[in-house]
Protein backbone atom coordinates (compact mmCIF):
# COMPACT_ATOMS: atom_id res chain seq x y z
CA UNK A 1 114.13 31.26 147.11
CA UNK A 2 110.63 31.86 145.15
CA UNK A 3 109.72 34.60 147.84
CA UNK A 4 112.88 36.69 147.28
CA UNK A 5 112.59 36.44 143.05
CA UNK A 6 109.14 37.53 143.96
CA UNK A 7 110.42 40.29 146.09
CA UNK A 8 112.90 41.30 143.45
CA UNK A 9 110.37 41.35 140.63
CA UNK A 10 108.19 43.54 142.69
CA UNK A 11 110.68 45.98 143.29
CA UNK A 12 111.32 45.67 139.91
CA UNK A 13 108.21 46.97 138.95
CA UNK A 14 107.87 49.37 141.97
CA UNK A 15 111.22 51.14 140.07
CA UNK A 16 109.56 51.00 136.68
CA UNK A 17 106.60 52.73 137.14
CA UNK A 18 108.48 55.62 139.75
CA UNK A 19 110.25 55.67 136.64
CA UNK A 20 107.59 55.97 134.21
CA UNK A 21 105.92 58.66 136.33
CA UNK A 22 109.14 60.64 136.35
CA UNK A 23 109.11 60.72 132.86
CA UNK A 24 105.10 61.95 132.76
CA UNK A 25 106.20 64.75 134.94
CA UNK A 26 108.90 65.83 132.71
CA UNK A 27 106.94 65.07 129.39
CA UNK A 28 103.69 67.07 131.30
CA UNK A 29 106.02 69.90 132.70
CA UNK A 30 107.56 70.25 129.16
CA UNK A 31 104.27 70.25 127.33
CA UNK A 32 102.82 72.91 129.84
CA UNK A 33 105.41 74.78 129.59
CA UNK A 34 105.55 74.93 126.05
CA UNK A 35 101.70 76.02 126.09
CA UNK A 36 102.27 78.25 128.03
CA UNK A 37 105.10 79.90 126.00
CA UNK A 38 102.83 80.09 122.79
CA UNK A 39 99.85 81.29 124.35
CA UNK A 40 101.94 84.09 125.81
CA UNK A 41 103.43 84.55 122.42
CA UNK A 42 100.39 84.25 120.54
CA UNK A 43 98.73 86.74 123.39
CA UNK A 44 101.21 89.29 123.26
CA UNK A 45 101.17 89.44 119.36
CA UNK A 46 97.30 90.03 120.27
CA UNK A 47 97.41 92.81 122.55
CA UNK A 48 100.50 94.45 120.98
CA UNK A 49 98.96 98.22 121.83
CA UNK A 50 99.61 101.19 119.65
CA UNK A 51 98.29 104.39 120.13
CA UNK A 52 96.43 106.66 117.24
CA UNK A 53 96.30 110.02 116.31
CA UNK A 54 92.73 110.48 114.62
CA UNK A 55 91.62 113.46 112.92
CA UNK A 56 87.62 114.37 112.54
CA UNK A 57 85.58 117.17 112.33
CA UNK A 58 83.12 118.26 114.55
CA UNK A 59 79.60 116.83 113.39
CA UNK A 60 77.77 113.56 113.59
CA UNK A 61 79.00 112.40 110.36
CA UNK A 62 82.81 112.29 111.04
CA UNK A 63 82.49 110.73 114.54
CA UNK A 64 79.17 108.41 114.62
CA UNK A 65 81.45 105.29 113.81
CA UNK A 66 84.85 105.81 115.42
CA UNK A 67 82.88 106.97 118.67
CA UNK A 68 80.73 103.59 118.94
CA UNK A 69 84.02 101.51 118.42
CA UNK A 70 85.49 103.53 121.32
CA UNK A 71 82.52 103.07 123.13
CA UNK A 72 81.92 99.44 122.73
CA UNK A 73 85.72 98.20 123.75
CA UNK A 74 86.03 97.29 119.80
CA UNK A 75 89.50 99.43 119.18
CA UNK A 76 90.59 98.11 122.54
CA UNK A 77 89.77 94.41 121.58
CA UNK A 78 92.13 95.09 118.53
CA UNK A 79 95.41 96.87 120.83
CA UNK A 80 94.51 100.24 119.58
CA UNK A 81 94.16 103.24 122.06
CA UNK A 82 92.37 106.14 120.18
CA UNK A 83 93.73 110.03 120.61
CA UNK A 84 90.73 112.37 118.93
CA UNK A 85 92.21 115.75 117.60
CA UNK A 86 89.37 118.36 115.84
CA UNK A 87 90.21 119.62 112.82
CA UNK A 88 88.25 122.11 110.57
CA UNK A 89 88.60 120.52 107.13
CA UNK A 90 89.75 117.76 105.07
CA UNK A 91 92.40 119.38 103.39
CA UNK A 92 93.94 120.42 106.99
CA UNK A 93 93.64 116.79 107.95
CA UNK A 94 95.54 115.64 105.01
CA UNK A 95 98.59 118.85 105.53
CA UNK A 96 99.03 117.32 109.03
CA UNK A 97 99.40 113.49 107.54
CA UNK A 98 102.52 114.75 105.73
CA UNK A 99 103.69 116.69 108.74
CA UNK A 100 103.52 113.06 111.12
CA UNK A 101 101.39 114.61 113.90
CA UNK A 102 98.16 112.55 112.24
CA UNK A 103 97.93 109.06 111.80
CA UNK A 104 94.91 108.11 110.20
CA UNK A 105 92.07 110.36 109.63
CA UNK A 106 88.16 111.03 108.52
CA UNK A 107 87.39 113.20 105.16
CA UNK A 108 84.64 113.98 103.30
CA UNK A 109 83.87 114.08 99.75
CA UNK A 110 85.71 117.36 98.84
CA UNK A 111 89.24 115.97 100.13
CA UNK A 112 89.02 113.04 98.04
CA UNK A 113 90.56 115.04 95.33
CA UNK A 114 93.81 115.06 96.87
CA UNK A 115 93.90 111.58 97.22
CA UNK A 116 93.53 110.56 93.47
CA UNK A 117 96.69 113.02 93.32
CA UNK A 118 98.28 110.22 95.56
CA UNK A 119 98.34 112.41 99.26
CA UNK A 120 96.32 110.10 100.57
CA UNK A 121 95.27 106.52 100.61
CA UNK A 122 91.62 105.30 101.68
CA UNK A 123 91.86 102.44 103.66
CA UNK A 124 88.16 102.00 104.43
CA UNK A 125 85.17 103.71 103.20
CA UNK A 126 82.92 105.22 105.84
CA UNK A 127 79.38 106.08 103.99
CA UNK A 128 77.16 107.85 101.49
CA UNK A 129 76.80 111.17 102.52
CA UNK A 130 73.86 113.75 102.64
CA UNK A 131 75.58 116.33 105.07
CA UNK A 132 76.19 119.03 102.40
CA UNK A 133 73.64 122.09 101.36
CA UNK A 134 73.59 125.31 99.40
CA UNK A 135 71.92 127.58 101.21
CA UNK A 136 70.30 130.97 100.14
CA UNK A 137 69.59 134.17 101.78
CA UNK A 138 65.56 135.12 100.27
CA UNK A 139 65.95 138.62 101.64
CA UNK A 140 68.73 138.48 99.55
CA UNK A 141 66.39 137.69 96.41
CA UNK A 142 68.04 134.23 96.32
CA UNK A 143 65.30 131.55 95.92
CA UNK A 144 66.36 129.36 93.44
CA UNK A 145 69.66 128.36 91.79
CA UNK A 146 69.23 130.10 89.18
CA UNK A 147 68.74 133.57 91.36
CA UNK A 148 72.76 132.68 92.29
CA UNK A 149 73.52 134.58 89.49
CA UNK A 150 75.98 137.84 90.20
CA UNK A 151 75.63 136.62 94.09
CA UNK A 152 78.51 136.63 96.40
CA UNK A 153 78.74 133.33 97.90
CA UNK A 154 80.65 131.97 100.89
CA UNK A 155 82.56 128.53 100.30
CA UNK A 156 85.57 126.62 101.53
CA UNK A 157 88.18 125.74 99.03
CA UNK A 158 89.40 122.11 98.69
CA UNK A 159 86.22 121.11 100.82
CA UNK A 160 82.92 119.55 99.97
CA UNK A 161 81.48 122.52 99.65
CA UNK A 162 83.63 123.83 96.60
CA UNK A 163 82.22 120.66 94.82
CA UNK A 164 78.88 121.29 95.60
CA UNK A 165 78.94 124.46 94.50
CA UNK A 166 80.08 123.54 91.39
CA UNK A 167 77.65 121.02 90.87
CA UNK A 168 74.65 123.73 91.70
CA UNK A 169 76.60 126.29 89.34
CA UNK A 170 76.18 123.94 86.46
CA UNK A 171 72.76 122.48 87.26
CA UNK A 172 71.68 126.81 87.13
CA UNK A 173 73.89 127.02 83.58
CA UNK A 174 75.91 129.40 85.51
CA UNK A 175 79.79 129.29 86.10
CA UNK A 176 82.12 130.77 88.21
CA UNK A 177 82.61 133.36 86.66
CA UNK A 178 78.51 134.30 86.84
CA UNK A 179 79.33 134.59 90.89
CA UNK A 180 81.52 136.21 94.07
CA UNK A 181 82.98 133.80 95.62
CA UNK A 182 84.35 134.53 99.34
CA UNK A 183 87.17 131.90 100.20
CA UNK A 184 86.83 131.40 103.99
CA UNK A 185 87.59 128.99 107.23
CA UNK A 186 84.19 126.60 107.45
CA UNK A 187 83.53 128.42 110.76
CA UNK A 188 83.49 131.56 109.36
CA UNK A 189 80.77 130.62 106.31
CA UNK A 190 78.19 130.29 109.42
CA UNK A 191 79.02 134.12 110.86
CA UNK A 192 79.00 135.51 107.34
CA UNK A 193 75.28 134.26 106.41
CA UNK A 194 73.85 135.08 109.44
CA UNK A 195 75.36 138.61 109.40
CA UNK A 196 74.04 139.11 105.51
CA UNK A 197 77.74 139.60 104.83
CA UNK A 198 77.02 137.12 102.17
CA UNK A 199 74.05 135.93 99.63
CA UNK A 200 74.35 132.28 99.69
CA UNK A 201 76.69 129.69 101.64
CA UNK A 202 77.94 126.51 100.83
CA UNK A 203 78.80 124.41 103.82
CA UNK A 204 77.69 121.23 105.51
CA UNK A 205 76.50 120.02 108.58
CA UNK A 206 76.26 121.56 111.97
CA UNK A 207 76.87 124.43 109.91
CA UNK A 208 73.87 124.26 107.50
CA UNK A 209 71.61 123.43 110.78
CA UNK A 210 73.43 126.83 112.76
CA UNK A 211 72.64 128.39 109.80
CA UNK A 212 68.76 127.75 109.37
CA UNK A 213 68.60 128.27 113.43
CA UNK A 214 69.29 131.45 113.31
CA UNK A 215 68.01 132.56 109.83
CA UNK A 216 64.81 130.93 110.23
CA UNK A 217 62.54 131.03 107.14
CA UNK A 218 65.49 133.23 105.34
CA UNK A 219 67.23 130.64 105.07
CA UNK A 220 66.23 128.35 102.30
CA UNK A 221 68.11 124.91 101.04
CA UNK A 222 69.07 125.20 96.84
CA UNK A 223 70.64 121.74 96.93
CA UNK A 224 71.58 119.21 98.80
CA UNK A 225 74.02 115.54 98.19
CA UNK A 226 70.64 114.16 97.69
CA UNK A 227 69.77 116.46 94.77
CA UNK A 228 73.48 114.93 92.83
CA UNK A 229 73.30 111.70 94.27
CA UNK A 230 72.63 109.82 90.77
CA UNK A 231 75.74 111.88 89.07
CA UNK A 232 78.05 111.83 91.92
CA UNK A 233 78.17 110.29 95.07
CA UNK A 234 79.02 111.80 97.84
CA UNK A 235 81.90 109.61 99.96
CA UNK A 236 83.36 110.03 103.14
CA UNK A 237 86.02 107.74 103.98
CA UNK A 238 88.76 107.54 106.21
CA UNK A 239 92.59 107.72 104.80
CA UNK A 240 95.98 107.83 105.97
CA UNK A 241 99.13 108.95 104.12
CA UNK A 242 101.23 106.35 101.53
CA UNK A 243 104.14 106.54 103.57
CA UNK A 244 102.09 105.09 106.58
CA UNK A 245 100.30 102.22 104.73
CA UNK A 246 103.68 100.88 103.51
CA UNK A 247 104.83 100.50 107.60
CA UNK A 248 101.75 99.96 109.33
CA UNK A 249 99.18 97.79 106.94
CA UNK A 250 98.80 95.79 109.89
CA UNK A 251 97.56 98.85 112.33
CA UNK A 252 95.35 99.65 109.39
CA UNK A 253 93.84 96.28 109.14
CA UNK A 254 93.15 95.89 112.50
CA UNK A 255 91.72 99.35 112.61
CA UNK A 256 89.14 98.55 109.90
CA UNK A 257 88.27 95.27 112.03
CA UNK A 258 87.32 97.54 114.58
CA UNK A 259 85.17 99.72 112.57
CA UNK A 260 83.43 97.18 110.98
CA UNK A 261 82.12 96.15 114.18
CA UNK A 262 81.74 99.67 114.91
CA UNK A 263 79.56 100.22 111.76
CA UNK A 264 76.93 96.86 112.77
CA UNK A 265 76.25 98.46 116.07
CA UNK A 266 75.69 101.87 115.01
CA UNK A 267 73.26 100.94 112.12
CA UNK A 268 71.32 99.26 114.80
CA UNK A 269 71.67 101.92 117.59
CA UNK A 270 72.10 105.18 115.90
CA UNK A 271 69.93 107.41 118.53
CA UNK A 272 72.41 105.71 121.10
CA UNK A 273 75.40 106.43 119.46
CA UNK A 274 74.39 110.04 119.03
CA UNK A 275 73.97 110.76 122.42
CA UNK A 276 77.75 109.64 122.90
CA UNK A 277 78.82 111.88 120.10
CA UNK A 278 77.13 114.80 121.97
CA UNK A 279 79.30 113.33 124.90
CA UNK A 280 82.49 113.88 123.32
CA UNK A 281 82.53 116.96 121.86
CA UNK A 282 80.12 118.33 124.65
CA UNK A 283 77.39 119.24 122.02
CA UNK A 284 73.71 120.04 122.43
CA UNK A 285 71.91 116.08 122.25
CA UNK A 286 69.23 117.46 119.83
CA UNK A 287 71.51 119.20 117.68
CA UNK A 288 72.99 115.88 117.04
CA UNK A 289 70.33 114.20 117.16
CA UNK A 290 69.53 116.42 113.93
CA UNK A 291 72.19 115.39 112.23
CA UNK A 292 71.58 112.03 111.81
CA UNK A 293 69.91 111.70 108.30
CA UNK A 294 73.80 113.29 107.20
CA UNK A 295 74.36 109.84 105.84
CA UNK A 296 73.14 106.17 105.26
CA UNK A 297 74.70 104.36 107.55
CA UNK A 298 75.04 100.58 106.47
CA UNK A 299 76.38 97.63 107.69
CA UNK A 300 79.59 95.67 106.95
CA UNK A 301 78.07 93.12 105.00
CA UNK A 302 76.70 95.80 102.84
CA UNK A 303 79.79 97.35 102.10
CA UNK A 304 81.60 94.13 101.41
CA UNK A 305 78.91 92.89 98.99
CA UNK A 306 79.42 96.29 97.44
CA UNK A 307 83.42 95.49 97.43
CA UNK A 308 82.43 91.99 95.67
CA UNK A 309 79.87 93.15 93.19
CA UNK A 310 82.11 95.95 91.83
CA UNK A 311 79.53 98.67 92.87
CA UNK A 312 81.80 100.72 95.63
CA UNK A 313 84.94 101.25 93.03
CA UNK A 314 81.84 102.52 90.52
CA UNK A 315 81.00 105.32 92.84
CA UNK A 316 85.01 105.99 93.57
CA UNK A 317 85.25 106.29 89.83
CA UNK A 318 82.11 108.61 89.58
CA UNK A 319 83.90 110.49 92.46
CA UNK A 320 86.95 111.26 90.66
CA UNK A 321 85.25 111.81 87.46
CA UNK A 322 83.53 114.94 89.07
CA UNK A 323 86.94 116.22 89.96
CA UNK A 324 88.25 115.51 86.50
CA UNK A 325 85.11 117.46 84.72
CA UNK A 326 84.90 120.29 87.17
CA UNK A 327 89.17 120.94 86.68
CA UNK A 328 89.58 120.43 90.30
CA UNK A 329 91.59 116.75 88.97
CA UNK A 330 93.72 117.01 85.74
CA UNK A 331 95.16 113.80 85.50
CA UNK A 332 93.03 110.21 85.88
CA UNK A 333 94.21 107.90 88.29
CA UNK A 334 93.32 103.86 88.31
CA UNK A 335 91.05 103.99 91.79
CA UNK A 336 93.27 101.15 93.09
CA UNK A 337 95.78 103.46 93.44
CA UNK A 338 94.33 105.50 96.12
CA UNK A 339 91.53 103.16 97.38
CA UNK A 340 92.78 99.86 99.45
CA UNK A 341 90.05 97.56 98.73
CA UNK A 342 92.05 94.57 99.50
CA UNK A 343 92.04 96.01 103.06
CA UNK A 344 88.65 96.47 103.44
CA UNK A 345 88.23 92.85 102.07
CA UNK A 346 90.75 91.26 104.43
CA UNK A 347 89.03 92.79 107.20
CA UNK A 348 85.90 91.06 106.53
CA UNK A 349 87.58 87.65 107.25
């Protein structure tokens, strides 16, 4: 009798834990499976790709940073496949934002104008810029500013270098009015000087550098961003249009991420970073190379600090100022309108 209660409890048991271990499986299958569902939720939210359409210009300036995140994998770590398309000027950039065929795009300080009239928001700011020159003919007689006088001079409208000429007019005393202007495509500023078609030129880099190439020592620099650079700074950012931040903030935010990293590796590894810019839009390595001092190229930290400390919505405001003094602006606009600090901040996270 004791040895079949002890045979029964030990089935007993035997049926318990098969049991138990059932369960386990279940509970263990479940659990898996459940991880397993939210990482491949949580990676697909990751690695949701989107493709960009993103306007530069041809010099060193416009690409350095967007060409070490492509480079480095850091747009690809975010989802985001980059398309490059050249364009001439800022101004064109901005036109082809409101036509859909852009998506996000690079500008320099001249463009800027247009977004304090609310065509454009800037989602990040790119850097300080020193890419812009006045540039004067001496077998013309044009050796100083003031020599500008009854000159015909070759300038882009909209463009950076409509507002440094402006700021060179007034440092001479001169106006407008004391000058020729000839309204042309950026390209055609560089054919126009070196034919003598024209006195001076305003333009900016590889321009100024094609320019003094072929010119030699008749070419002579009347100003520079450097010679402005305590009255206005000169910003390059990159911006997309309203109607695209509203739908795609997150695009934008991971975009920025991207740059940021961008931005750390190029300030370390700017000779490096040239060469691929040469790469891409099959330039001449030394006539990149050259073009290097077009800008100060900080770090991320930097710019955030100058986010926190109030200093980068300063030189916005100094920026649109300018505009406002010079007639190119007629109505003031708060910068937080046009400028997405809050973006730039949440990107630093």
């Amino acid at each position: 009798m004791r040895k079949v209660l002890s045979l029964l409890v030990a089935l007993t048991m035997v049926a318990s834990l098969l049991i138990g271990c059932g369960d386990n499986k279940n509970t263990n299958d479940k659990t898996e499976t459940n991880t397993k569902t939210e990482t491949n939720a949580t990676t697909e939210t990751a690695v949701k790709e989107v493709t960009l359409n993103i306007a530069y210009m041809p010099n060193f300036a416009s690409l350095v940073t967007v060409v070490a995140g492509m480079e480095k994998g850091y747009f690809e770590e975010q989802g985001i496949k980059i398309k490059l398309v050249e364009f001439a000027d800022g101004p064109t950039i901005i036109a082809a934002m409101e036509s859909g065929s852009i998506d996000i795009g690079y500008i320099g300080p001249g463009a800027h104008k247009l977004a304090i009239q609310g065509k454009a928001d800037v989602f990040a700011f790119s850097h300080f810029g020193n890419a812009d020159e006045i540039i004067g003919n001496t077998e013309k007689g044009v050796n100083t500013i003031q020599d500008l006088k009854g000159k015909t001079i070759a300038m882009a409208s909209g463009t950076t270098s409509e507002t440094i000429l402006d700021l060179t007019l007034a440092k001479a005393g001169l106006t407008r009015s004391d000058i020729t202007i000839m309204d042309m495509d950026a390209s055609a500023i560089v054919t126009a000087m070196i034919s003598g078609s024209v006195d001076a030129a305003s333009t900016w880099s590889p321009n100024t550098f094609a320019i003094k190439k072929e010119m030699g020592d008749k070419a002579l620099t009347l100003t520079n961003n450097m010679t402005f650079v305590n009255e206005v700074p000169s910003i390059a950012s990159w911006i997309c249009n309203p109607s695209y931040t509203e739908k795609n903030s997150d695009v934008l935010l991971r975009f920025t991420k991207a740059l940021y990293k961008a931005m750390d590796y190029r300030t370390d590894n700017i000779e490096e970073v040239a060469g691929w810019v040469a790469k891409e839009v099959a330039l001449d390595a030394d006539s990149v190379l050259n073009q290097i001092g077009d800008g100060n190229w900080g770090t991320s930290k930097e710019l955030l600090e100058s986010i926190a400390d109030g200093s980068l919505e300063k030189a916005y405001k100094a920026q649109q100022d300018n505009f406002i003094a010079s007639g190119a602006v007629t109505e003031e606009a708060a910068v937080s309108d046009y400028v997405l600090f809050q973006n730039m901040l949440d990107a630093g996270k």
